[in-house]
C-alpha atoms as a PDB file:
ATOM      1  CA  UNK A   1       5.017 -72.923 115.536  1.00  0.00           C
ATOM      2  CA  UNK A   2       2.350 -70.173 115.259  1.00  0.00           C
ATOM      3  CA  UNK A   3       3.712 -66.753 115.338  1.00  0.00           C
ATOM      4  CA  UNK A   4       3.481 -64.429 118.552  1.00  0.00           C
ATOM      5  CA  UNK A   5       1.031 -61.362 118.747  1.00  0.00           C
ATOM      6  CA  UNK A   6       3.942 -58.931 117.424  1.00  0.00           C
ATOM      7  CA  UNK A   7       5.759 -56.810 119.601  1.00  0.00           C
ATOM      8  CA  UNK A   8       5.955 -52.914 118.733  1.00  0.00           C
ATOM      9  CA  UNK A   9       9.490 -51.713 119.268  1.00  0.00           C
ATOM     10  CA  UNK A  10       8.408 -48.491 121.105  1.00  0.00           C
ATOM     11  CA  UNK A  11       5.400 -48.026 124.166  1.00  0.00           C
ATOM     12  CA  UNK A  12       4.578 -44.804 122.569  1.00  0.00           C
ATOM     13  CA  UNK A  13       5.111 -43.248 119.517  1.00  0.00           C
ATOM     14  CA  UNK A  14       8.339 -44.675 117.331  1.00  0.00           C
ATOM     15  CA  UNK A  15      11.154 -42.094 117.149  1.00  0.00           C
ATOM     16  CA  UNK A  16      10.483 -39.541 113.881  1.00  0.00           C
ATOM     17  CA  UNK A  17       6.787 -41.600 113.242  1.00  0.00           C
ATOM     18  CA  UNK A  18       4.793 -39.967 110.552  1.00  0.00           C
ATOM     19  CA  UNK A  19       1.456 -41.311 111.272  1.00  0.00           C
ATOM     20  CA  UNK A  20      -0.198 -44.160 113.530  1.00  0.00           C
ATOM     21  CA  UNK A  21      -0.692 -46.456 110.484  1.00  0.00           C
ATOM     22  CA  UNK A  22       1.057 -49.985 110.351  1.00  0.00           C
ATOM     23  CA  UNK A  23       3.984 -48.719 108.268  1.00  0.00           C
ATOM     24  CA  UNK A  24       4.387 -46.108 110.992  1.00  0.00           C
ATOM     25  CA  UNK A  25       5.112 -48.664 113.600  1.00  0.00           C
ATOM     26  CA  UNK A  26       8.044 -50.624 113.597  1.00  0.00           C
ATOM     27  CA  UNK A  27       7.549 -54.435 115.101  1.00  0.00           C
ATOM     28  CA  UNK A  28       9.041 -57.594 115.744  1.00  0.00           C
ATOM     29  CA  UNK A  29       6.579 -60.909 115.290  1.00  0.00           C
ATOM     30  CA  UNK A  30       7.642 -63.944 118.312  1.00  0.00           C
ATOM     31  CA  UNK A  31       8.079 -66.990 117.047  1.00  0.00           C
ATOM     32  CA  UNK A  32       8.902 -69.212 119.328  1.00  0.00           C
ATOM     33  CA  UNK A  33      10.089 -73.061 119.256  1.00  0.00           C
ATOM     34  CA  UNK A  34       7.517 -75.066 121.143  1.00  0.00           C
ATOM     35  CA  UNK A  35      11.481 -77.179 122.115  1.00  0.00           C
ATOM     36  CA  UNK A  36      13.670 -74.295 122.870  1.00  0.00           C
ATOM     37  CA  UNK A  37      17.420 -75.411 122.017  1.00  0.00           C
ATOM     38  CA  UNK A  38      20.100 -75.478 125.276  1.00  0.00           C
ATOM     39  CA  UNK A  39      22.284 -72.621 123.518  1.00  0.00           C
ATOM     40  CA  UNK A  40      18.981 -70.312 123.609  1.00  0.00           C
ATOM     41  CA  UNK A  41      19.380 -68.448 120.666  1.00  0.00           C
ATOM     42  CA  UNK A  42      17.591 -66.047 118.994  1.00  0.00           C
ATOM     43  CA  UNK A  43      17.439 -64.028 115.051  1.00  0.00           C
ATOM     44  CA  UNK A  44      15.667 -61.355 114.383  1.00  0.00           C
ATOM     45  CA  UNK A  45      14.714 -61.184 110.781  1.00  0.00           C
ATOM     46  CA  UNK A  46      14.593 -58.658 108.443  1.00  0.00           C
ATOM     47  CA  UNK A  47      12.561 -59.444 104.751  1.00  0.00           C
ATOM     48  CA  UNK A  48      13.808 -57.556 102.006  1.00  0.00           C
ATOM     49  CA  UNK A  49      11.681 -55.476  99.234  1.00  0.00           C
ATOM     50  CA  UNK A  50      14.388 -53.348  97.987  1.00  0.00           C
ATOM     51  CA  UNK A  51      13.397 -50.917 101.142  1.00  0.00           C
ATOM     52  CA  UNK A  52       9.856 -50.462  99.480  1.00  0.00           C
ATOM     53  CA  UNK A  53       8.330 -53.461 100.404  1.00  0.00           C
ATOM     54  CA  UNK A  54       8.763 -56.779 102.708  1.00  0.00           C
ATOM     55  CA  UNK A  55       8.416 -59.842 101.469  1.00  0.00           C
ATOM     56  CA  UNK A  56       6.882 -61.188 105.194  1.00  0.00           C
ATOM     57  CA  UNK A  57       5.920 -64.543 104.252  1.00  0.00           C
ATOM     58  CA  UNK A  58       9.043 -66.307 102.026  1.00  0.00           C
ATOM     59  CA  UNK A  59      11.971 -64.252 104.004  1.00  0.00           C
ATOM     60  CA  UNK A  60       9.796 -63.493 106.720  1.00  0.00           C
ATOM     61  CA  UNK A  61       7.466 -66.230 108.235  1.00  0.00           C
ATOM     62  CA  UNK A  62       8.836 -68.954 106.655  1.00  0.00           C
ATOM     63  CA  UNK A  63      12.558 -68.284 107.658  1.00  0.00           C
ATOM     64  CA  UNK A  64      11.593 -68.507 111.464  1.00  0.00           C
ATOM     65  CA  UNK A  65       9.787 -71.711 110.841  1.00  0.00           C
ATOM     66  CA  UNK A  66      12.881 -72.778 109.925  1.00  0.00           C
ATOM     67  CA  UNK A  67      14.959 -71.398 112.526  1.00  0.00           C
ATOM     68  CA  UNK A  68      12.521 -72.618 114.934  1.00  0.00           C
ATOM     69  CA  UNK A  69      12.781 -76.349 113.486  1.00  0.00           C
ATOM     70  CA  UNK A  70      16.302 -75.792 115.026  1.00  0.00           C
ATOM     71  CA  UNK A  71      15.173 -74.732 118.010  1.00  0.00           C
ATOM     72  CA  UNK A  72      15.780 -70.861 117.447  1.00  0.00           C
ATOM     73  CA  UNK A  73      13.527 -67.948 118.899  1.00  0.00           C
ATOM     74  CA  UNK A  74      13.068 -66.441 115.743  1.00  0.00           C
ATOM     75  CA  UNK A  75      11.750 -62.721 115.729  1.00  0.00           C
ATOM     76  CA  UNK A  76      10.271 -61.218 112.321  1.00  0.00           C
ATOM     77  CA  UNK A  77      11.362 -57.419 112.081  1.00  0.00           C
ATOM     78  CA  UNK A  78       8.455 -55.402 110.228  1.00  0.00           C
ATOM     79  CA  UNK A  79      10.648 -52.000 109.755  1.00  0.00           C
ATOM     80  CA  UNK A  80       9.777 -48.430 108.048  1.00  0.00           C
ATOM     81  CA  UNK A  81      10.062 -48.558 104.744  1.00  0.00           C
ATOM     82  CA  UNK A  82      11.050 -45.683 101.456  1.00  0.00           C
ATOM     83  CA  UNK A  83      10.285 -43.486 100.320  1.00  0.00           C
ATOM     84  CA  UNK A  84       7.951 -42.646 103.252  1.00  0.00           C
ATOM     85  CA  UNK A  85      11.167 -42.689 105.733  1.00  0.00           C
ATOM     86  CA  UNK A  86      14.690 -42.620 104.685  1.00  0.00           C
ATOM     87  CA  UNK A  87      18.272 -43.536 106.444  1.00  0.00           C
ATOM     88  CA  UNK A  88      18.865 -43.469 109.036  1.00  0.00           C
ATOM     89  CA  UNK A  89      15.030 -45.121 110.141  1.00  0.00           C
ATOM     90  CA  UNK A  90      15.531 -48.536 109.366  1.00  0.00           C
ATOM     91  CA  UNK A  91      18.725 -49.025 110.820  1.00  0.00           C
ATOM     92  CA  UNK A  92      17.262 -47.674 114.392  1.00  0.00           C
ATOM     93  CA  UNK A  93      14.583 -49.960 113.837  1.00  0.00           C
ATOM     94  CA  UNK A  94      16.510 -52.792 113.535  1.00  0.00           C
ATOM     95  CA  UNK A  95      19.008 -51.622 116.304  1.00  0.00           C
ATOM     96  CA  UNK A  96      16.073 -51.171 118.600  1.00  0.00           C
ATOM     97  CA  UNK A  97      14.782 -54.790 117.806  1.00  0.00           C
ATOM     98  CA  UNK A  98      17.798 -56.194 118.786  1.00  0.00           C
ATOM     99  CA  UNK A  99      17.486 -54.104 122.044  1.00  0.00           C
ATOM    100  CA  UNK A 100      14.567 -55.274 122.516  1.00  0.00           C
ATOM    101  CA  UNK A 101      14.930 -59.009 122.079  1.00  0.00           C
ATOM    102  CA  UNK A 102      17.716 -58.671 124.903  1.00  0.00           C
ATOM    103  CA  UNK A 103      15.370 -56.869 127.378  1.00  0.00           C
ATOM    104  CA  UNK A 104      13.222 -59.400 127.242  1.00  0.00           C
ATOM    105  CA  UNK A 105      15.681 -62.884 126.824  1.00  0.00           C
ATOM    106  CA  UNK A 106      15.158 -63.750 130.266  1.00  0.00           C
ATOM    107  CA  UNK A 107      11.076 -63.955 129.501  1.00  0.00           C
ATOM    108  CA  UNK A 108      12.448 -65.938 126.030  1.00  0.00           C
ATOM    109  CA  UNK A 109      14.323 -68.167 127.306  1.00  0.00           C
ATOM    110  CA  UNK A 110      17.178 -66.658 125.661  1.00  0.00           C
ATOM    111  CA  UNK A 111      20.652 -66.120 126.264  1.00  0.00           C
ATOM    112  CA  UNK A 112      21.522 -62.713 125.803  1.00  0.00           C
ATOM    113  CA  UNK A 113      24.801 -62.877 123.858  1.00  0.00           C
ATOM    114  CA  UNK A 114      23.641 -65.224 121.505  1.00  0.00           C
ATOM    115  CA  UNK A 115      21.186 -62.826 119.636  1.00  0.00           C
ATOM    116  CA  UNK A 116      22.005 -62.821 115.917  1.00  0.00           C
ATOM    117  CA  UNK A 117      20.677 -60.871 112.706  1.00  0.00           C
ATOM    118  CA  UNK A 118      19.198 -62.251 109.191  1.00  0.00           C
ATOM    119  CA  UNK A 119      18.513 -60.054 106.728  1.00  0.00           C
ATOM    120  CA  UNK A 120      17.576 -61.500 102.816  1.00  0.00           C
ATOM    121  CA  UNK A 121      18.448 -58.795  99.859  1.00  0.00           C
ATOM    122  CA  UNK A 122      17.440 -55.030 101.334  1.00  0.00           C
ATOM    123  CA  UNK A 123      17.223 -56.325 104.561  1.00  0.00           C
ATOM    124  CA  UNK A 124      20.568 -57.707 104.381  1.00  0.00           C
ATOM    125  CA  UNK A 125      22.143 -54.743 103.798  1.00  0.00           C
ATOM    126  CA  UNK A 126      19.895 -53.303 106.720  1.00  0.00           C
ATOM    127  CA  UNK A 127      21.649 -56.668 108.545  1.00  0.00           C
ATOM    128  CA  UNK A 128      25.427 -55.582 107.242  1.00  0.00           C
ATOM    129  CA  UNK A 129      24.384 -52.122 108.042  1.00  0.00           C
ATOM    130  CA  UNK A 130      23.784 -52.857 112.251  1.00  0.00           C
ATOM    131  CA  UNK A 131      26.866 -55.087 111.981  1.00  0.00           C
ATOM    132  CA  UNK A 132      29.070 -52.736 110.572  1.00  0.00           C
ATOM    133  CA  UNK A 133      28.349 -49.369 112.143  1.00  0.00           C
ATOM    134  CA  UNK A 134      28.686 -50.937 116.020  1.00  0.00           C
ATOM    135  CA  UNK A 135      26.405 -50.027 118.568  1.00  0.00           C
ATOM    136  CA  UNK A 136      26.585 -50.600 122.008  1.00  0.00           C
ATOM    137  CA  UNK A 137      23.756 -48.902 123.802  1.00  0.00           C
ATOM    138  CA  UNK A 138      23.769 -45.648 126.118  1.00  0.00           C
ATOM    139  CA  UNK A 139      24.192 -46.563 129.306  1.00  0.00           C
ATOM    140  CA  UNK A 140      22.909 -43.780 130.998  1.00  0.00           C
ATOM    141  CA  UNK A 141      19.758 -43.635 128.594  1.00  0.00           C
ATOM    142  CA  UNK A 142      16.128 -42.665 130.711  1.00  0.00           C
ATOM    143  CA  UNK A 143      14.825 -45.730 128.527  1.00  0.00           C
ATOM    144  CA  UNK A 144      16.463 -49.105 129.870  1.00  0.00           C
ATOM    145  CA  UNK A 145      16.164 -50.429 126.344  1.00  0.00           C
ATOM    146  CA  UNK A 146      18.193 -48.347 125.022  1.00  0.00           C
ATOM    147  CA  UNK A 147      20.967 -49.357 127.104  1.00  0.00           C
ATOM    148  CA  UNK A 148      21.237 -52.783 125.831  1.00  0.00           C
ATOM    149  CA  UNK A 149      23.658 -53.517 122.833  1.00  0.00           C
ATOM    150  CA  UNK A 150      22.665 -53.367 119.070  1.00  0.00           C
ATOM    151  CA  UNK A 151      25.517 -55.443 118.051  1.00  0.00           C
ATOM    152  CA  UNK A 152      24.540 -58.654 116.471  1.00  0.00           C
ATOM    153  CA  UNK A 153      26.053 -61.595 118.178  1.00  0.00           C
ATOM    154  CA  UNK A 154      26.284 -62.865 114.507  1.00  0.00           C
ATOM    155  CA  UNK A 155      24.661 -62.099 111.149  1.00  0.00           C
ATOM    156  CA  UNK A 156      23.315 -64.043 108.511  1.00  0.00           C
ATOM    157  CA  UNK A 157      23.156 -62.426 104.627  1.00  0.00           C
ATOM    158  CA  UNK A 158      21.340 -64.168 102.342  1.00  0.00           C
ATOM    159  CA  UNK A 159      21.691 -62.354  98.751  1.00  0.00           C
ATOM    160  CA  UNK A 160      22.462 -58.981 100.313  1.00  0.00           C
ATOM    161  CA  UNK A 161      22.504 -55.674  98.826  1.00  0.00           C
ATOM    162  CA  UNK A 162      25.879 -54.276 100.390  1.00  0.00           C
ATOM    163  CA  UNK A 163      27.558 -51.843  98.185  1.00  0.00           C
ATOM    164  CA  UNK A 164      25.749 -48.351  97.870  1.00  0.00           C
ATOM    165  CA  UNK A 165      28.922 -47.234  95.594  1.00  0.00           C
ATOM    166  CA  UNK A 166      29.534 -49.798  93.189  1.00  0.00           C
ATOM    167  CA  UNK A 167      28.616 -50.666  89.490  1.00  0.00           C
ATOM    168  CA  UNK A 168      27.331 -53.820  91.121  1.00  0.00           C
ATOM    169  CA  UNK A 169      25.322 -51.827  93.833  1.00  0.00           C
ATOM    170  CA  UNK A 170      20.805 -52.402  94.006  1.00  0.00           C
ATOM    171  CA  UNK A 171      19.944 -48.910  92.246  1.00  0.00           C
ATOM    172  CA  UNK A 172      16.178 -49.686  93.624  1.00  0.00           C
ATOM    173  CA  UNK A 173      17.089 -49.788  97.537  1.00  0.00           C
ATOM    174  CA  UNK A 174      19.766 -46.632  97.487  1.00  0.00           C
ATOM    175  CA  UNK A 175      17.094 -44.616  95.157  1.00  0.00           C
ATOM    176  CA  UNK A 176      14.220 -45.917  98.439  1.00  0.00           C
ATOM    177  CA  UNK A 177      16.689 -45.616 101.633  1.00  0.00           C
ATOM    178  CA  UNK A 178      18.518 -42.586 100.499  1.00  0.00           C
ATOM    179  CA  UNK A 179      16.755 -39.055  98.983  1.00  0.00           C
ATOM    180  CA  UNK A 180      18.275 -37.542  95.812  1.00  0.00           C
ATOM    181  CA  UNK A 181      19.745 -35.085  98.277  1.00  0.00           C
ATOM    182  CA  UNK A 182      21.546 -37.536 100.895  1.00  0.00           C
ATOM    183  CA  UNK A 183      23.095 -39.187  97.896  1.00  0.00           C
ATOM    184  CA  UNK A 184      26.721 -37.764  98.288  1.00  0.00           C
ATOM    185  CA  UNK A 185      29.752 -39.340  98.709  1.00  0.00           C
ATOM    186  CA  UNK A 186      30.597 -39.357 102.051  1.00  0.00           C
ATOM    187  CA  UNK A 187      26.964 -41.407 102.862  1.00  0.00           C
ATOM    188  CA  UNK A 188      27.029 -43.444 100.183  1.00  0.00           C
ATOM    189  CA  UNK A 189      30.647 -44.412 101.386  1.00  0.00           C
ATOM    190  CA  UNK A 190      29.114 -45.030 104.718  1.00  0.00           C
ATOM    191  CA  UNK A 191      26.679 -47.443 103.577  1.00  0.00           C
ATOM    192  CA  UNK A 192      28.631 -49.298 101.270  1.00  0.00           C
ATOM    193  CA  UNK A 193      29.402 -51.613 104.168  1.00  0.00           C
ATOM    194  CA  UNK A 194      31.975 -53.559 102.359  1.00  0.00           C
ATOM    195  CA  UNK A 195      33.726 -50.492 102.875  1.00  0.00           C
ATOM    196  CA  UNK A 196      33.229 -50.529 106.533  1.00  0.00           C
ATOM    197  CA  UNK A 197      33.896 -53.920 108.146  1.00  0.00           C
ATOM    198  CA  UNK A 198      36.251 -53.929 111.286  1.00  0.00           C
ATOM    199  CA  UNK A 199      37.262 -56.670 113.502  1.00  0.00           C
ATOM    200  CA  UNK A 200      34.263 -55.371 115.391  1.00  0.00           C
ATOM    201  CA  UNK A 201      31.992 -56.446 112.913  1.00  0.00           C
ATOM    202  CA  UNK A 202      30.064 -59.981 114.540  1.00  0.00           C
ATOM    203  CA  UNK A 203      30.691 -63.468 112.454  1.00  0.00           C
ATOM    204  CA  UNK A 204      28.814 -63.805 109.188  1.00  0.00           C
ATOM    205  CA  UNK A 205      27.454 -66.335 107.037  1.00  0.00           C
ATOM    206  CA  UNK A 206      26.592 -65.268 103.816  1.00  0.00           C
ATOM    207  CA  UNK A 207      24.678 -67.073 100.942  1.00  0.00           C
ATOM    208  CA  UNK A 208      24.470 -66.016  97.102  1.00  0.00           C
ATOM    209  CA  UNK A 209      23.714 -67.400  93.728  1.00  0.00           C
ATOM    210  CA  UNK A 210      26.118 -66.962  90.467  1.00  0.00           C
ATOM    211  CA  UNK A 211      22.875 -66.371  88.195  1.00  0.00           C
ATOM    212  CA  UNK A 212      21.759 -63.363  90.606  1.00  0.00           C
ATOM    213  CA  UNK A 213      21.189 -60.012  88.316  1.00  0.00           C
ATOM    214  CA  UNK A 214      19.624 -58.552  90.581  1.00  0.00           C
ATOM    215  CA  UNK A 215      21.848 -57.889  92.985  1.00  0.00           C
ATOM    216  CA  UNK A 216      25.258 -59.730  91.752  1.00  0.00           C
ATOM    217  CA  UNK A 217      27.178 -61.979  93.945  1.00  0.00           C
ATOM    218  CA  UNK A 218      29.632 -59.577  94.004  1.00  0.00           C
ATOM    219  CA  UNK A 219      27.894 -57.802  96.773  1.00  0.00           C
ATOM    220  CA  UNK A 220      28.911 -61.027  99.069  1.00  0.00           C
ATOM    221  CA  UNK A 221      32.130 -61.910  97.492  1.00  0.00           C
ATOM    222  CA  UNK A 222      33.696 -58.169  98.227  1.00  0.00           C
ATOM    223  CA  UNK A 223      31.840 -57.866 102.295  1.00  0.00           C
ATOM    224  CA  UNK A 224      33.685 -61.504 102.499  1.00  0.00           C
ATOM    225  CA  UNK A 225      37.004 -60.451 101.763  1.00  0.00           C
ATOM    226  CA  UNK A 226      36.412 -57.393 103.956  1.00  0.00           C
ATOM    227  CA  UNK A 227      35.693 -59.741 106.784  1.00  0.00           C
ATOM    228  CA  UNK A 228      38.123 -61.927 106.038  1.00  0.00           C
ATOM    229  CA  UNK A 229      40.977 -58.851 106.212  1.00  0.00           C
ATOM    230  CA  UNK A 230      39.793 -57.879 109.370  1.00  0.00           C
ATOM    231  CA  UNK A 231      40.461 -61.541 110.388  1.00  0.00           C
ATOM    232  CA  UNK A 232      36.645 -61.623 111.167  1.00  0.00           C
ATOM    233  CA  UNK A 233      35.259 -65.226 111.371  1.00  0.00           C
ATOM    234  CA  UNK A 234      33.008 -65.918 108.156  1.00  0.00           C
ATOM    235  CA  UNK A 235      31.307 -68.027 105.665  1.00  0.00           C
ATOM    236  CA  UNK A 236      30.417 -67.829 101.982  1.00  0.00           C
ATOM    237  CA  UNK A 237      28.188 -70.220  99.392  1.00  0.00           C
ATOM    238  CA  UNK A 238      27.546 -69.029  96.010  1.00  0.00           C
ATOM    239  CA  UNK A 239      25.619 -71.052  94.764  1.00  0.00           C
ATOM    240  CA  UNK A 240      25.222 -71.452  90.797  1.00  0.00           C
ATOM    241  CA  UNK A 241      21.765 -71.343  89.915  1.00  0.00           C
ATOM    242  CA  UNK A 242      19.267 -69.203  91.253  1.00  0.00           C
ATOM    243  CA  UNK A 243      17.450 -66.106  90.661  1.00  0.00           C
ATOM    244  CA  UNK A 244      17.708 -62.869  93.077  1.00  0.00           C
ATOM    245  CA  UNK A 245      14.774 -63.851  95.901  1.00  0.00           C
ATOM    246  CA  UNK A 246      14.999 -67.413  96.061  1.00  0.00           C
ATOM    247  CA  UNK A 247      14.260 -67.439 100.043  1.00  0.00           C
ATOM    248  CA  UNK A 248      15.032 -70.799 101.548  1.00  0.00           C
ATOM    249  CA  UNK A 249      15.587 -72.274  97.847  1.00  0.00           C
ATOM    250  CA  UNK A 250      12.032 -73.380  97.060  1.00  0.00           C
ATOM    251  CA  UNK A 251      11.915 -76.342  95.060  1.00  0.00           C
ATOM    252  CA  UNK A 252      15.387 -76.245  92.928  1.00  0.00           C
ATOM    253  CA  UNK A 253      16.993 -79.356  94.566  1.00  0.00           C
ATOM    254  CA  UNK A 254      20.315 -77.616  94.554  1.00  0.00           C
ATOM    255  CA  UNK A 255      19.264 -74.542  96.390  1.00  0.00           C
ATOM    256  CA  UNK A 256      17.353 -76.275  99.204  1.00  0.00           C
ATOM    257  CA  UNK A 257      20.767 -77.278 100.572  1.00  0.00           C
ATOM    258  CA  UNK A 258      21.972 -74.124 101.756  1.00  0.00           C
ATOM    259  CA  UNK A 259      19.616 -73.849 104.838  1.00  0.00           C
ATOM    260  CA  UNK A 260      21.662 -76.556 105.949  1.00  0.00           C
ATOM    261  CA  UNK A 261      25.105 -75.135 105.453  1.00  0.00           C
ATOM    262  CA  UNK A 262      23.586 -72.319 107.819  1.00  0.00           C
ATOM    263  CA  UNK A 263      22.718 -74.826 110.267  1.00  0.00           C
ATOM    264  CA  UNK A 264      26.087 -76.400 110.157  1.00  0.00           C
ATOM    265  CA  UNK A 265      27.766 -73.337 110.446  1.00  0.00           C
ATOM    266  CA  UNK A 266      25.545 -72.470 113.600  1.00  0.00           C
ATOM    267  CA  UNK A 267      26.499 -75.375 115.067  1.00  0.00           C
ATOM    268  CA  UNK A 268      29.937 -75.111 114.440  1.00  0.00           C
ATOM    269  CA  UNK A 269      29.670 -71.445 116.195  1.00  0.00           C
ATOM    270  CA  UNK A 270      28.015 -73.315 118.958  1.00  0.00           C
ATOM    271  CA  UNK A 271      24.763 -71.435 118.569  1.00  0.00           C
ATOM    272  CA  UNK A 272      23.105 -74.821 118.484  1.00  0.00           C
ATOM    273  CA  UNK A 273      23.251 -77.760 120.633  1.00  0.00           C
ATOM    274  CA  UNK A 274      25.387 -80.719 119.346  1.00  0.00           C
ATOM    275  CA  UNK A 275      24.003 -83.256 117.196  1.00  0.00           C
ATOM    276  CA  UNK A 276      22.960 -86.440 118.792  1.00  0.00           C
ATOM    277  CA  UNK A 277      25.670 -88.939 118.379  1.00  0.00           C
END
């Protein structure tokens, strides 16, 4: 399915924009399944890059060719990047995306309370971010968008950076989301979103590999135990081979499986239709 003309997340001028360029404004790219599925859901994605970069096409484009081969409204999140803008930028980009993507489910096809977030490395802990520091909208905000929810119906973490604290934390995406002078304890213990999981925080399915040294599978491992103390409802596959960035699993015959342990486990949260019979 051919992507969308994207969708910028603001009429005007994005909140704290330091230019008109295309890394000034935050975006989400429509794709849409020419077969919509009955349970009319939707994920907005969010490529990682260590919160310098997005890689658009493997964790971007690709991903919602996937979802849409499910029959998912996928919708690619382009979001401000370090060390141009710092926390807390991203994380309203990606809250307004969602708020977006609900404003408009009716023109979708979408059903509003099945709107989920994927994020892949950086963007995942952008994804654990959103799903971990709840918010609901403003209802008496002058902009309707901003009244909608920014809690993710569910999220999906594929090799995420979660930990901003820990020996096994991404140096590369706290040194790009965070300046040398917001790096104090109390943030860093804010971000490190295994630290912050609450039986508020939406389902997750979360997908890792063993050989990651990049960002070590301990960065899954400890956010699932957190959800699975808060008696949230959750997932995990660590894989064993596999370098940090695999995206869908390319051509490793072992990897290319766990796109369908994500579609099992949508179905099984009835985010999907049934299978035929």
């Amino acid at each position: 399915m051919a992507a969308r003309p994207p969708i910028p997340l603001w009429s005007g001028t994005a909140p704290g924009a330091l230019g008109t360029a295309p890394e000034d404004v935050p975006q989400i790219t429509p794709y849409i399944p020419e077969r919509a599925d009955a349970a009319g859901t939707a994920v907005v994605v969010c490529p990682g890059g260590g919160y310098r970069n997005l890689s658009m096409e493997k964790e971007g484009s690709k991903v919602a060719e996937f979802l849409n081969g499910l029959g998912v409204a996928a919708f690619v999140l382009r979001y401000r990047l370090g060390p141009r803008y710092r926390h807390p930028v991203p994380l309203g980009d990606a809250r307004r995306a969602l708020r977006v993507v609900r404003a408009r489910a009716v023109e979708f096809g979408l059903h509003r309370d099945h709107v989920g977030l994927m994020g892949f490395s950086a963007g995942g802990h952008l994804t654990a971010t959103v799903a971990t520091h709840v918010d609901r909208g403003a209802a008496g905000a002058p902009d309707p968008i901003d009244r909608e929810s920014a809690r993710p119906d569910f999220a999906i973490l594929a090799y995420p950076v979660i930990t901003l604290a820990e020996s096994w934390l991404h140096r590369g995406s706290r040194s790009m989301l965070l300046a040398p002078d917001q790096q104090h304890p109390d943030l860093l213990d804010d971000l490190s979103n295994e630290r912050q999981v609450t039986a508020d925080t939406p389902p997750t399915f979360l997908f890792h590999t063993d050989a990651d040294t990049g960002v070590p599978a301990e960065n899954s491992v400890m956010f699932y135990l957190a959800l699975r103390k808060a008696k949230v409802p959750a997932e995990l596959h660590i894989y064993e081979p596999g370098p940090h960035g695999v995206g869908l699993g390319g051509t490793d015959p072992a990897l290319v499986t766990w796109p369908d342990r994500l579609a099992g486990w949508l179905r099984t949260r009835k985010l999907l239709a049934a299978a035929p019979a």
